[in-house]
N, C-alpha and C. Protein backbone atom coordinates (compact mmCIF):
# COMPACT_ATOMS: atom_id res chain seq x y z
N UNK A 1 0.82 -1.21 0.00
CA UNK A 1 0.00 0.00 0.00
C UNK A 1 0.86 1.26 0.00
N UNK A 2 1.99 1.59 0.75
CA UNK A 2 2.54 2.91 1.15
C UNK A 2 3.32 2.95 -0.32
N UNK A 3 4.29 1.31 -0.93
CA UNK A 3 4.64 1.65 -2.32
C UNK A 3 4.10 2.10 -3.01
N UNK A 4 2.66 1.72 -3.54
CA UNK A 4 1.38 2.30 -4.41
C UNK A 4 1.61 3.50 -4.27
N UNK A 5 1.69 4.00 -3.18
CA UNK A 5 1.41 5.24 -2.57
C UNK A 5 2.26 6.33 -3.27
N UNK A 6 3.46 5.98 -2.61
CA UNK A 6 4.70 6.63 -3.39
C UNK A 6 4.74 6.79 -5.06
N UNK A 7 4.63 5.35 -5.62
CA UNK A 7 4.38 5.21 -6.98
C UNK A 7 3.42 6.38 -7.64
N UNK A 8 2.52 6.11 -7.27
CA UNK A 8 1.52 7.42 -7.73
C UNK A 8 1.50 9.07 -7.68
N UNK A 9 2.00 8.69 -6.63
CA UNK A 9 2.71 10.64 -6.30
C UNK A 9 3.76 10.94 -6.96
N UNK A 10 4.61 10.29 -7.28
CA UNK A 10 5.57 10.11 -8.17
C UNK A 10 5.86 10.41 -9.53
N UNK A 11 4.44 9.67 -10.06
CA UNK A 11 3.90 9.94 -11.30
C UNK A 11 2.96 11.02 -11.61
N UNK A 12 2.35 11.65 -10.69
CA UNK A 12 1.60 13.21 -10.80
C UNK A 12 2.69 14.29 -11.56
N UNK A 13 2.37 14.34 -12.92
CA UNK A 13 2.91 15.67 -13.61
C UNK A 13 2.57 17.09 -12.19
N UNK A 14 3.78 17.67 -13.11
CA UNK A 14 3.63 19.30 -12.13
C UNK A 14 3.06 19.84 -12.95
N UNK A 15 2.27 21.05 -12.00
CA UNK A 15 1.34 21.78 -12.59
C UNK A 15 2.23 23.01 -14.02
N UNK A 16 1.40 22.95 -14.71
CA UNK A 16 1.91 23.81 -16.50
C UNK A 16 2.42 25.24 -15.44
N UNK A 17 3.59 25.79 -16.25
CA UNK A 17 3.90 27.17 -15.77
C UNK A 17 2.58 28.16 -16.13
N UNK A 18 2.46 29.69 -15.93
CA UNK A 18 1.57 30.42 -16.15
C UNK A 18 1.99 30.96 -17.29
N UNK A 19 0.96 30.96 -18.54
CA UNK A 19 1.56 31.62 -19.89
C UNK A 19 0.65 32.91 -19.77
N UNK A 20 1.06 33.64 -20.78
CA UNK A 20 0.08 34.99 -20.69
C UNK A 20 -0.39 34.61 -22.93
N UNK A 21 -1.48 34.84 -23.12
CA UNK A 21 -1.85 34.86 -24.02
C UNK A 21 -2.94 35.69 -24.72
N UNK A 22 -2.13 36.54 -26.04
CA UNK A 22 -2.64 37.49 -25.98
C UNK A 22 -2.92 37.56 -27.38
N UNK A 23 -4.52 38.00 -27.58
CA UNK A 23 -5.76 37.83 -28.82
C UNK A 23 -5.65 38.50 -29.75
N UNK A 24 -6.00 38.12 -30.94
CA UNK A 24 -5.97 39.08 -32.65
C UNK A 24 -6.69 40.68 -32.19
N UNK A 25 -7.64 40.70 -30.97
CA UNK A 25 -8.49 41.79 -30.54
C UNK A 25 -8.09 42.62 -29.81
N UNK A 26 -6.73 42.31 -29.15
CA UNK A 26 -6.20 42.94 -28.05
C UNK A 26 -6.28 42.60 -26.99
N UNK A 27 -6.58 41.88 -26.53
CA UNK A 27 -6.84 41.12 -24.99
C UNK A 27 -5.98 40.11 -24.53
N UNK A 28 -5.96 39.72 -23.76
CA UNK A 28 -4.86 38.79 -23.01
C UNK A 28 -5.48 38.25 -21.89
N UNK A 29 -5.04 36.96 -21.78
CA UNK A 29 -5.53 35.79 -20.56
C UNK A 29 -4.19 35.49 -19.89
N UNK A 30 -4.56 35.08 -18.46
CA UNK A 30 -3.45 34.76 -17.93
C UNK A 30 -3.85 33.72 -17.21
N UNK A 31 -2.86 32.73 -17.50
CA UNK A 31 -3.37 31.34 -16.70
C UNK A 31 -2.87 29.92 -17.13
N UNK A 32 -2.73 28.75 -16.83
CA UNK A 32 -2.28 27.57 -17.78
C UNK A 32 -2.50 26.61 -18.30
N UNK A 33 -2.08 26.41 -19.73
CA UNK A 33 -2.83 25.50 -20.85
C UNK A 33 -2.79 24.17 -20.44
N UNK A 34 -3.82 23.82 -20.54
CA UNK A 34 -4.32 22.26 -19.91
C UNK A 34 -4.07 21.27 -20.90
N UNK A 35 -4.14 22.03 -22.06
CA UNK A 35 -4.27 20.99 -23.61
C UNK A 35 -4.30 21.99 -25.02
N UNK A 36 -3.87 21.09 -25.67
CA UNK A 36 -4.02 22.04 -27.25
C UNK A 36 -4.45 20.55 -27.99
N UNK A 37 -5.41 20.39 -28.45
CA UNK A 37 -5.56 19.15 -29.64
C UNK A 37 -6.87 20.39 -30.49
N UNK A 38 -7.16 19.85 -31.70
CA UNK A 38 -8.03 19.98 -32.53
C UNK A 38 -8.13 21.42 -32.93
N UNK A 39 -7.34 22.13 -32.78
CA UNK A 39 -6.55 23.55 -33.16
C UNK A 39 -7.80 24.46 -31.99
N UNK A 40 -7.74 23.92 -30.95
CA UNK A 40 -8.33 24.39 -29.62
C UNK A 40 -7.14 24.45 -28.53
N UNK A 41 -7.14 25.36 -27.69
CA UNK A 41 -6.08 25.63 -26.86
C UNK A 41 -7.60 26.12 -25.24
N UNK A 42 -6.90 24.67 -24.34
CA UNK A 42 -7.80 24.65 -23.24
C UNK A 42 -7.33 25.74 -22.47
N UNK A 43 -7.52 26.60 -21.63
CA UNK A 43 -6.23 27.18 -20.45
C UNK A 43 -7.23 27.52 -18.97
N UNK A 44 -6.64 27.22 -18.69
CA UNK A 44 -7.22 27.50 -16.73
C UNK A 44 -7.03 28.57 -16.20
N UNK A 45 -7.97 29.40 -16.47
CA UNK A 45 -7.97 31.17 -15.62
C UNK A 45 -8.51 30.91 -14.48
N UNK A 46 -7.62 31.82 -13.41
CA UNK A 46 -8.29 31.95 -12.25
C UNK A 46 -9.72 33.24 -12.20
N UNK A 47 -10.64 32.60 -11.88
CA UNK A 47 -11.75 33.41 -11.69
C UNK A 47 -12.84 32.82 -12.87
N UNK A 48 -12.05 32.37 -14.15
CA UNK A 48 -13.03 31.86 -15.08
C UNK A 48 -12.90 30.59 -15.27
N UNK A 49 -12.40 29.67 -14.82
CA UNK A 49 -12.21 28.45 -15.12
C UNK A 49 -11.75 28.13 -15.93
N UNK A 50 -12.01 26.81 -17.03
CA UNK A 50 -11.68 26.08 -18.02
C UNK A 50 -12.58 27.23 -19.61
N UNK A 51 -11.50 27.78 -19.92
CA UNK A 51 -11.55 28.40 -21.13
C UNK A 51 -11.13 28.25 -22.64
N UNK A 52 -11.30 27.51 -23.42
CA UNK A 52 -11.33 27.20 -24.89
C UNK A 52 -11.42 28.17 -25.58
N UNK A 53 -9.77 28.67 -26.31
CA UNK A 53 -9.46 29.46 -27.35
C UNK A 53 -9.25 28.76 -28.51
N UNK A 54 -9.66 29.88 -29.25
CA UNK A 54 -9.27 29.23 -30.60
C UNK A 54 -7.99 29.51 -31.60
N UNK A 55 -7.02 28.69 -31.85
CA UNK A 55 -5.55 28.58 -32.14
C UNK A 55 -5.40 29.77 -33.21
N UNK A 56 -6.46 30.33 -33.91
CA UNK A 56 -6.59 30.78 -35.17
C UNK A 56 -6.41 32.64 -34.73
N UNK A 57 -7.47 32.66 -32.95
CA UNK A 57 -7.41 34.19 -32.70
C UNK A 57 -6.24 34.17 -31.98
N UNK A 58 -5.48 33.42 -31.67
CA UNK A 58 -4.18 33.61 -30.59
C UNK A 58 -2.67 34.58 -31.84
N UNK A 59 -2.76 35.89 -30.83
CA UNK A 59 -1.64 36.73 -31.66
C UNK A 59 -0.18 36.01 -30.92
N UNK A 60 0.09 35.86 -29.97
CA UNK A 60 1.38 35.22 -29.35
C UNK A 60 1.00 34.69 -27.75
N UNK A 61 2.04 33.34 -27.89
CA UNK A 61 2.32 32.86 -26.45
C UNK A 61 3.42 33.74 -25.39
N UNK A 62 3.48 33.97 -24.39
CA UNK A 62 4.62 33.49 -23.27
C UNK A 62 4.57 33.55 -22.17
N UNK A 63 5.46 33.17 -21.50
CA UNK A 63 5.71 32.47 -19.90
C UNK A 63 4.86 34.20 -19.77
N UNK A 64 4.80 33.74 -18.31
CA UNK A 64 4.32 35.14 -17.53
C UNK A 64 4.97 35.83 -16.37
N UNK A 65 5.20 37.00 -15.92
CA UNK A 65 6.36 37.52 -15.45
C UNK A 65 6.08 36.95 -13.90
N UNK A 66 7.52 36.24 -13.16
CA UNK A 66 7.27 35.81 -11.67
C UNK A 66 6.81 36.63 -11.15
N UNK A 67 6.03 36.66 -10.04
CA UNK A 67 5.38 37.73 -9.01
C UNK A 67 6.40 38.54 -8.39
N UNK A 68 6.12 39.75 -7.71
CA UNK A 68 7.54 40.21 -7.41
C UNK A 68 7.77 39.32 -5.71
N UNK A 69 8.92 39.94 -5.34
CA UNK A 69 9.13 39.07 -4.00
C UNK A 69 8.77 40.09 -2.92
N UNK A 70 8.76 39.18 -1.85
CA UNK A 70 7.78 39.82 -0.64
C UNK A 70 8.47 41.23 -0.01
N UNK A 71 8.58 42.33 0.43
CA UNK A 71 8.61 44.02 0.20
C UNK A 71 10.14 42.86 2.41
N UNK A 72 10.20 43.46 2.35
CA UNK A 72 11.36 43.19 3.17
C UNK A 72 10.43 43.98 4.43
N UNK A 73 10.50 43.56 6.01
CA UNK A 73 10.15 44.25 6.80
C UNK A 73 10.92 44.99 7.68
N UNK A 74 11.76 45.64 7.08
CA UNK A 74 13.11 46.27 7.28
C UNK A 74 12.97 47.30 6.61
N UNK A 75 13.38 48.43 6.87
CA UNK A 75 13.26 49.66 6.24
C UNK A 75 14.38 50.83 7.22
N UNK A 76 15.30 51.53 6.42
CA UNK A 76 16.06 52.74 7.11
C UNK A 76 16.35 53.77 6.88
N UNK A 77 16.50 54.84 7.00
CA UNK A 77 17.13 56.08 6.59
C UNK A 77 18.58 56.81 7.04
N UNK A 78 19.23 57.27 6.49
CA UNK A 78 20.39 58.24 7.11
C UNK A 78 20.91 59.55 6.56
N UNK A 79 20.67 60.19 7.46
CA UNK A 79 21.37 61.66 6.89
C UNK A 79 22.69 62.09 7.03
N UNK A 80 23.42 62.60 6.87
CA UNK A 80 24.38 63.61 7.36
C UNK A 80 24.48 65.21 6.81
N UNK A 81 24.62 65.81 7.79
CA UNK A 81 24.91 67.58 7.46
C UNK A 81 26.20 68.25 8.32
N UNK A 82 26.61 69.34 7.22
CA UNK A 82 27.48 70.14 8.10
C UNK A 82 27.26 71.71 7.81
N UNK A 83 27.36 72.30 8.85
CA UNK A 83 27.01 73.48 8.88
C UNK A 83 28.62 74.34 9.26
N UNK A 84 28.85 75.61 8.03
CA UNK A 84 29.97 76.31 8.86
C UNK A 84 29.39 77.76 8.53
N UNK A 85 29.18 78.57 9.99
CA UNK A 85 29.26 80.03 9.84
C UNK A 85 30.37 80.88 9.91
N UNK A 86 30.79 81.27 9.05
CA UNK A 86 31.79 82.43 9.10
C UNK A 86 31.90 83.44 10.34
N UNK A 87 32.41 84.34 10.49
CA UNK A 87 32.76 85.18 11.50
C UNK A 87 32.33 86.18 11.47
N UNK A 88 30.85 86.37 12.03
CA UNK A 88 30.50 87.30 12.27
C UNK A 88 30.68 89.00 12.67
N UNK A 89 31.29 89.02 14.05
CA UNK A 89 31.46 90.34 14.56
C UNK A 89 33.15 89.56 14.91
N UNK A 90 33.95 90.32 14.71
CA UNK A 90 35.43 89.49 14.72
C UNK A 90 35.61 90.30 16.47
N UNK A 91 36.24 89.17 17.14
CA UNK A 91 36.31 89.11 18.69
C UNK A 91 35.52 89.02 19.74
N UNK A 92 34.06 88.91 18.98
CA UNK A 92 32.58 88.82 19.81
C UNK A 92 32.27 87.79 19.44
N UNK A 93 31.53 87.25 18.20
CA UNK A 93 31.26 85.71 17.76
C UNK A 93 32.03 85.86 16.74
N UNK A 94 32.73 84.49 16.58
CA UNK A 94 33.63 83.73 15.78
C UNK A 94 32.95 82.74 14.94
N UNK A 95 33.73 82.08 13.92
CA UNK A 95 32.83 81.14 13.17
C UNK A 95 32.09 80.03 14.35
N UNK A 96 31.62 79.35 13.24
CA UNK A 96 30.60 78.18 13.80
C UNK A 96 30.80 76.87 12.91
N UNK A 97 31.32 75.88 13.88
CA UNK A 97 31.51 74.31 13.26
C UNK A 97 30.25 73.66 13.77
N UNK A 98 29.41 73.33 12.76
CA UNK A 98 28.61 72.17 12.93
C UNK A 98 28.68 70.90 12.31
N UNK A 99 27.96 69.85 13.00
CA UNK A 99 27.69 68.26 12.08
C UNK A 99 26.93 67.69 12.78
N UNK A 100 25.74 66.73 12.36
CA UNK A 100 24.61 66.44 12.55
C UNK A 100 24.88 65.01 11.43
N UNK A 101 24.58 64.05 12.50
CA UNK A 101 24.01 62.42 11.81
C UNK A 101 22.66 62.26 12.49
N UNK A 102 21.61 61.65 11.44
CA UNK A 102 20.31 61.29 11.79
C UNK A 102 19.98 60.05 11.06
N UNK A 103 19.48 59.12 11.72
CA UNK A 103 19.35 57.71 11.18
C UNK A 103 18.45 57.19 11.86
N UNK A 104 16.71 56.31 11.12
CA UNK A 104 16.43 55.52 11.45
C UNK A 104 16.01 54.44 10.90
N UNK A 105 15.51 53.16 11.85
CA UNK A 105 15.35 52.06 11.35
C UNK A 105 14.07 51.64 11.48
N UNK A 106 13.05 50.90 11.03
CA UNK A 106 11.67 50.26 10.97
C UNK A 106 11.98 49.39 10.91
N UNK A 107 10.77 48.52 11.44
CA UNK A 107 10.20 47.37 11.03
C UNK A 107 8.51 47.11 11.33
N UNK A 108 7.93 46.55 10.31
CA UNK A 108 6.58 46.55 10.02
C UNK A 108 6.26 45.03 10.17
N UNK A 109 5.54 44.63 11.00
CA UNK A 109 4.79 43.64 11.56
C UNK A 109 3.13 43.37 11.26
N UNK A 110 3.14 42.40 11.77
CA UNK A 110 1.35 42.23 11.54
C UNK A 110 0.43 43.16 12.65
N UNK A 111 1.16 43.50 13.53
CA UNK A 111 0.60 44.41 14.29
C UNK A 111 1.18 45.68 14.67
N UNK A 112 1.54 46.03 13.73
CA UNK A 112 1.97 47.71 13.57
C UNK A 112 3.58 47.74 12.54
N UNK A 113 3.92 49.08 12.75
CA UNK A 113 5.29 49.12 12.48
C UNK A 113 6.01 50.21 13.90
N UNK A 114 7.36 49.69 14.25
CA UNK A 114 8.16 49.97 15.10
C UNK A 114 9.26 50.75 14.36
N UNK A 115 9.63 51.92 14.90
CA UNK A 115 10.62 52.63 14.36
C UNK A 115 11.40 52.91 15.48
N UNK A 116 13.04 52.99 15.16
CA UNK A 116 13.93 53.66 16.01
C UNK A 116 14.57 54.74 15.56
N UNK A 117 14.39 55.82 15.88
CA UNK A 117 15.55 56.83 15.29
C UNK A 117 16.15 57.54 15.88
N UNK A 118 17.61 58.17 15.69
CA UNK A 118 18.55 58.63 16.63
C UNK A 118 19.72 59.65 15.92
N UNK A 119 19.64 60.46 16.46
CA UNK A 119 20.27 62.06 16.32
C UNK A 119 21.91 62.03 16.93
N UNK A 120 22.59 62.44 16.32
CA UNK A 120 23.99 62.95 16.91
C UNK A 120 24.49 64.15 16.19
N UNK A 121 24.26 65.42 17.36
CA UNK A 121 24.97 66.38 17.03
C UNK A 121 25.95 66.80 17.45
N UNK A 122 26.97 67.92 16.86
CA UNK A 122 28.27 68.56 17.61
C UNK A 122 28.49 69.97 16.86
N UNK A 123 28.33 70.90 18.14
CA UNK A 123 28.42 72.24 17.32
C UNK A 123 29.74 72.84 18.28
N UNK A 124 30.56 74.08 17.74
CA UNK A 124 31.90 74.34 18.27
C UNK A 124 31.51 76.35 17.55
N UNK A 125 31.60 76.90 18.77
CA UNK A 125 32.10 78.26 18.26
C UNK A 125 33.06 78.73 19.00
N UNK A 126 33.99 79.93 17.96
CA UNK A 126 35.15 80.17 18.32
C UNK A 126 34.47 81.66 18.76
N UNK A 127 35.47 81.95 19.64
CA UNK A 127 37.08 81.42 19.50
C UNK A 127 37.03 80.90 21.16
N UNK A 128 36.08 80.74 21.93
CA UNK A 128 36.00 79.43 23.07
C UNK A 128 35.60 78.43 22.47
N UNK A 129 36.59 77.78 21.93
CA UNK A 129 36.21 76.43 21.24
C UNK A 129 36.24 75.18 21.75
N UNK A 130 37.18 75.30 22.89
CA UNK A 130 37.12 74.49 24.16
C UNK A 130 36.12 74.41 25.20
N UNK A 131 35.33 75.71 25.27
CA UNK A 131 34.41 75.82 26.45
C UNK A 131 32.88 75.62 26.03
N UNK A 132 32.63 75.74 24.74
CA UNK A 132 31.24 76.15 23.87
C UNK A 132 31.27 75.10 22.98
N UNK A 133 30.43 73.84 23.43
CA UNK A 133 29.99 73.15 22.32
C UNK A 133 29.05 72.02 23.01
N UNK A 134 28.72 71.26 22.17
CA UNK A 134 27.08 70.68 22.44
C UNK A 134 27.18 69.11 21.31
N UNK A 135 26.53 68.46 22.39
CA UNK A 135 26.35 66.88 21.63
C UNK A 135 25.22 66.32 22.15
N UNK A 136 24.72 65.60 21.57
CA UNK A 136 23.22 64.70 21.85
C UNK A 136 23.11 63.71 21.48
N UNK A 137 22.40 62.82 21.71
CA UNK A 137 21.60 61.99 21.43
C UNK A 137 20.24 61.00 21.50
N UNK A 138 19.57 61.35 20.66
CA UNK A 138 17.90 61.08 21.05
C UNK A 138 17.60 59.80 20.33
N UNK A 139 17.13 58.85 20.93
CA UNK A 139 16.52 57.80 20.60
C UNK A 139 15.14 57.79 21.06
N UNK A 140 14.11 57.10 19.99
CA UNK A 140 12.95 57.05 20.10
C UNK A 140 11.88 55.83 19.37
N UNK A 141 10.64 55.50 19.41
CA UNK A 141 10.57 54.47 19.09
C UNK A 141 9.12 54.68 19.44
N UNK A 142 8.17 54.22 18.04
CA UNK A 142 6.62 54.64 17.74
C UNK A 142 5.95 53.15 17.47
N UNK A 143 5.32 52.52 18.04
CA UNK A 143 4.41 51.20 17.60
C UNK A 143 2.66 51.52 17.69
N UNK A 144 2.70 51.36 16.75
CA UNK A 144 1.37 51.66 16.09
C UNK A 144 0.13 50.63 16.60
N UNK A 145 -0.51 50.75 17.76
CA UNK A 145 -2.08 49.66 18.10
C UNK A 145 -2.55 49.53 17.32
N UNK A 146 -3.18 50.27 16.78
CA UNK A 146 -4.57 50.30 15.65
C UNK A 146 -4.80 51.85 15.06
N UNK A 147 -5.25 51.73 14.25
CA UNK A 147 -5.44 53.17 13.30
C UNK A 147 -5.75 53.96 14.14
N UNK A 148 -4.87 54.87 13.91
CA UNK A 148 -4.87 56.38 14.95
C UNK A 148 -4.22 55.98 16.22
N UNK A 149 -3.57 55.45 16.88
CA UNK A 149 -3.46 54.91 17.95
C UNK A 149 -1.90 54.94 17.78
N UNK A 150 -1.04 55.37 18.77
CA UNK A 150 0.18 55.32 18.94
C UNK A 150 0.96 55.57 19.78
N UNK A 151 2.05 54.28 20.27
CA UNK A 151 2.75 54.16 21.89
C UNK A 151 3.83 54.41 21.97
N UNK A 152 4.21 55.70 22.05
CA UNK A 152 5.88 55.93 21.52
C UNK A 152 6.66 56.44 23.10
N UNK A 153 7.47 56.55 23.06
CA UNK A 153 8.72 56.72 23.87
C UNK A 153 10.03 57.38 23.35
N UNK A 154 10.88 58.29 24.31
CA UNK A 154 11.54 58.58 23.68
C UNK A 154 12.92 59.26 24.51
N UNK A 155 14.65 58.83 24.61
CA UNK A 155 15.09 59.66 25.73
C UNK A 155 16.56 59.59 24.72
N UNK A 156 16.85 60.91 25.55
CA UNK A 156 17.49 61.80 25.39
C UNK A 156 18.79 62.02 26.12
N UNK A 157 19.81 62.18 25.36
CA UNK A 157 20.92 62.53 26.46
C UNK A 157 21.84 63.96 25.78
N UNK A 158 22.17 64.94 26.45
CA UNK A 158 22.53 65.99 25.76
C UNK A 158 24.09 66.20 27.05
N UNK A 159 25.27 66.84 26.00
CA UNK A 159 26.25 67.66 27.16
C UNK A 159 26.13 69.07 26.68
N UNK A 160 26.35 69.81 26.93
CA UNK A 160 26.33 71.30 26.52
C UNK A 160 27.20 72.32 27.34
N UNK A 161 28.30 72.65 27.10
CA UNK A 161 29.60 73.37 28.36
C UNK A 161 28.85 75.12 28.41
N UNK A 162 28.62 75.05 27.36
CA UNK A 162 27.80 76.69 27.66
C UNK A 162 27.34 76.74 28.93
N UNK A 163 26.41 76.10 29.12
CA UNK A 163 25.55 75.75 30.64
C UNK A 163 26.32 74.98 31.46
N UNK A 164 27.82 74.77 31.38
CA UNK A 164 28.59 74.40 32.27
C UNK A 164 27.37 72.76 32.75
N UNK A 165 27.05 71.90 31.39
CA UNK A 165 25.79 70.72 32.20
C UNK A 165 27.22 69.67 31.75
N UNK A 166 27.01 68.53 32.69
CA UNK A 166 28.11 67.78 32.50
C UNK A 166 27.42 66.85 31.77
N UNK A 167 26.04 66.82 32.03
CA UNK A 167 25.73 65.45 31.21
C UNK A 167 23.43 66.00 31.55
N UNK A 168 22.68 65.92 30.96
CA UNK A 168 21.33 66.39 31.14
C UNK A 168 20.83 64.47 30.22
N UNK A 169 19.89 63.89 30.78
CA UNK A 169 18.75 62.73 30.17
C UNK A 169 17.82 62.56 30.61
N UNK A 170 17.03 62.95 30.02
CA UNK A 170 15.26 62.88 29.77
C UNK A 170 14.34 62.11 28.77
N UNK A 171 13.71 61.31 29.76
CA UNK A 171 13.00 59.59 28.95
C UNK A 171 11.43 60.17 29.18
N UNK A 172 11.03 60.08 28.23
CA UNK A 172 9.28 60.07 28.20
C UNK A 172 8.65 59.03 27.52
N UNK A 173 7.68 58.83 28.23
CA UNK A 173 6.54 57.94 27.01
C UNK A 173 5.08 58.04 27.35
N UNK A 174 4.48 58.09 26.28
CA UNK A 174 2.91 58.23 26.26
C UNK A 174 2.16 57.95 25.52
N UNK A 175 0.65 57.86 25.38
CA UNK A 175 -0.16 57.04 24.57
C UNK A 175 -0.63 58.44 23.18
N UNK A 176 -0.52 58.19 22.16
CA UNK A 176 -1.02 59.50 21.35
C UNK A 176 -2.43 58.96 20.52
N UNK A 177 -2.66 60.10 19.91
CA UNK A 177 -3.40 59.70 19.00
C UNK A 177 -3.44 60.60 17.72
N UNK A 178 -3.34 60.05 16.19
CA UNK A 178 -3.17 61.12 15.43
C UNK A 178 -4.50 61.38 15.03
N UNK A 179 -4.43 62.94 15.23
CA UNK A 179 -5.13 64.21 14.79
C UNK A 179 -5.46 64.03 13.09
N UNK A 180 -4.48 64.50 12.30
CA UNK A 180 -4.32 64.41 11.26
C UNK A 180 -2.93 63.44 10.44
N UNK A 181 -3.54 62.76 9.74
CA UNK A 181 -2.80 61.61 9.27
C UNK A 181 -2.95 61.24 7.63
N UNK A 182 -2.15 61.48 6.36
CA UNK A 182 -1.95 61.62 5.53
C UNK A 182 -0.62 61.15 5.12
N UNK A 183 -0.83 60.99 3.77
CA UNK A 183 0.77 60.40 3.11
C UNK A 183 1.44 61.73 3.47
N UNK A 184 1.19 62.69 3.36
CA UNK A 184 1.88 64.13 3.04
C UNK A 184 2.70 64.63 5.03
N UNK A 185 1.18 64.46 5.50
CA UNK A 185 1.69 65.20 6.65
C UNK A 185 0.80 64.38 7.67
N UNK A 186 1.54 64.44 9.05
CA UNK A 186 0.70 63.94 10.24
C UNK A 186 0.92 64.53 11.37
N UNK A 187 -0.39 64.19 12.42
CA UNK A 187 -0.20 65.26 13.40
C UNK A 187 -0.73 64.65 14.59
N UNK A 188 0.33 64.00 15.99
CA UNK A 188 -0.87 63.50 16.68
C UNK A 188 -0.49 64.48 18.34
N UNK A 189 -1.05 63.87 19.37
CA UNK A 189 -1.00 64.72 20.43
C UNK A 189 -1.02 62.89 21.37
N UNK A 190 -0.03 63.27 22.18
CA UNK A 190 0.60 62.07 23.02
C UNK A 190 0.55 62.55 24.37
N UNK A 191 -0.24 62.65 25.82
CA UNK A 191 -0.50 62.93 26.80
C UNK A 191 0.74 62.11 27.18
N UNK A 192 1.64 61.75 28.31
CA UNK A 192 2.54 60.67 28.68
C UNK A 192 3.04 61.39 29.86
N UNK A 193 3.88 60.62 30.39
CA UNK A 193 5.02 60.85 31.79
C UNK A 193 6.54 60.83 30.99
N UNK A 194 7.41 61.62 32.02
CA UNK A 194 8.77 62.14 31.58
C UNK A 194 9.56 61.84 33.12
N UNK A 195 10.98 61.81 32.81
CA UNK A 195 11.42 61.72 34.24
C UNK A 195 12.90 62.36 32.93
N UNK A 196 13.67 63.28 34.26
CA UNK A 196 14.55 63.96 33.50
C UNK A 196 15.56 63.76 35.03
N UNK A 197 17.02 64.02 34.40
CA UNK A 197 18.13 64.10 35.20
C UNK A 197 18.89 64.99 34.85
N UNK A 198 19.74 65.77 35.12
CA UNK A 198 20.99 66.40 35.05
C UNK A 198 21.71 67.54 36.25
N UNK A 199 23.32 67.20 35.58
CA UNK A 199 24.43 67.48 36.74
C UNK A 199 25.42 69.11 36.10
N UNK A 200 25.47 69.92 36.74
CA UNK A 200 25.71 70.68 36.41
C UNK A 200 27.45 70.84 37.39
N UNK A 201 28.68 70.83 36.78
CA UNK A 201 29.79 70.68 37.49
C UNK A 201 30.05 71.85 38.16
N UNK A 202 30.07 72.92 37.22
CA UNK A 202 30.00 74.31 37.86
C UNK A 202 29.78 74.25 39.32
N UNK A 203 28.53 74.52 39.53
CA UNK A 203 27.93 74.50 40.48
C UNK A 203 27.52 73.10 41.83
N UNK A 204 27.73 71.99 40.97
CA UNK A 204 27.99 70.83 41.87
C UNK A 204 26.31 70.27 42.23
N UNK A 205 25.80 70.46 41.09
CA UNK A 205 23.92 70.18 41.41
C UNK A 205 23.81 69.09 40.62
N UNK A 206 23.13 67.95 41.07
CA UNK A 206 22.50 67.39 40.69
C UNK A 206 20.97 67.36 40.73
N UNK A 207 20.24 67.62 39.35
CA UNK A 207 18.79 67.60 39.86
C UNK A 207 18.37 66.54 38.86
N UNK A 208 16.42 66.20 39.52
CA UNK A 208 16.09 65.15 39.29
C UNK A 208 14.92 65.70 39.13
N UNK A 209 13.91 65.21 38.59
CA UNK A 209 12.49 65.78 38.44
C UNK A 209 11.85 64.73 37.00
N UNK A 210 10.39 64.59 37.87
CA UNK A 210 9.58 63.95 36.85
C UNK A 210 8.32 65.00 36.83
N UNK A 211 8.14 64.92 35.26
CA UNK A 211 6.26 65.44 34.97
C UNK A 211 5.95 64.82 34.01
């Protein structure tokens, strides 16, 4: 019995590739030929079944193009910029060195899409070029419940010597909802909690505070 078995499965032809075939009238079928005898051409459309052309209206055969492949659930972006200002008032403000990287990453699931994205800046003006400058970095991250619905989070770490801060990080997260939502533009409003830190050397403070 299980030989039979094998034997027979064995011998099952594979199913005809998909041809596209296209009419003296302009039209085209897509689907695959079951048979050609008696200058009849059988072919198997999905949606219409078993369809009988006739060999005489057929303008040309061929294969039909593979489907494309599945869209990747991975998705990223990256920027870079640099900014230089010249010298304004010479011995009051001096030029300005900037640079800015921005990069994020997705991924799209059956139940939303998750994004991470994250900022690094560094700005320098002279001529305290040692004492005056600024770096960050913000990470953040949006998962989508259901239409209109969105649970994002987001923290922050900044140094900045202007303000003599040795180090400032502030984490929030909250439930939003978008307002306005379009390919073009979107707009939502996220009620949430924050808890923030920073140490100021100068002065020798550490403060702490949540809202």
């Amino acid at each position: 019995m299980l030989a039979c078995a094998q034997r027979a499965a064995a011998q099952t032809p594979p199913p005809a590739p998909l041809e596209v075939i296209r009419l003296a009238n302009g039209s085209s079928l897509v689907g695959r030929v079951t048979s050609t005898e008696d200058g009849k051409i059988h072919m198997s459309v999905v949606g219409l079944g078993d369809v009988v052309i006739d060999a005489a209206a057929v303008a040309s055969r061929s294969p039909a193009a593979p489907p494309p492949p599945p869209r990747s659930p991975w998705s990223g972006t990256a920027t870079g910029s640099m900014t230089h200002v010249s010298t304004a008032v010479l011995g009051v403000a001096g030029s300005t060195l900037g640079a800015q990287l921005t990069g994020g990453v997705a991924r799209t699931g059956p139940r939303g899409t998750v994004t991470l994205d994250g900022a690094l800046s560094y700005w320098r003006v002279d001529p305290a070029a040692a004492a005056v400058n600024q770096k960050s970095l913000t990470l953040g991250g949006r998962w989508m419940l259901r239409p209109g619905w969105v649970l994002m989070g987001r923290s922050e770490f900044e140094v900045n010597r202007v303000q003599y801060l040795q180090y400032r990080t502030t984490t929030i997260a909250g439930l939003g909802y978008f307002v306005v939502k379009s390919s073009r533009v979107s707009l939502f409003v996220a009620p949430g909690i924050g808890y923030g830190k920073s140490e100021q050397t100068a002065l020798g403070r550490v403060l702490s505070f949540a809202a």
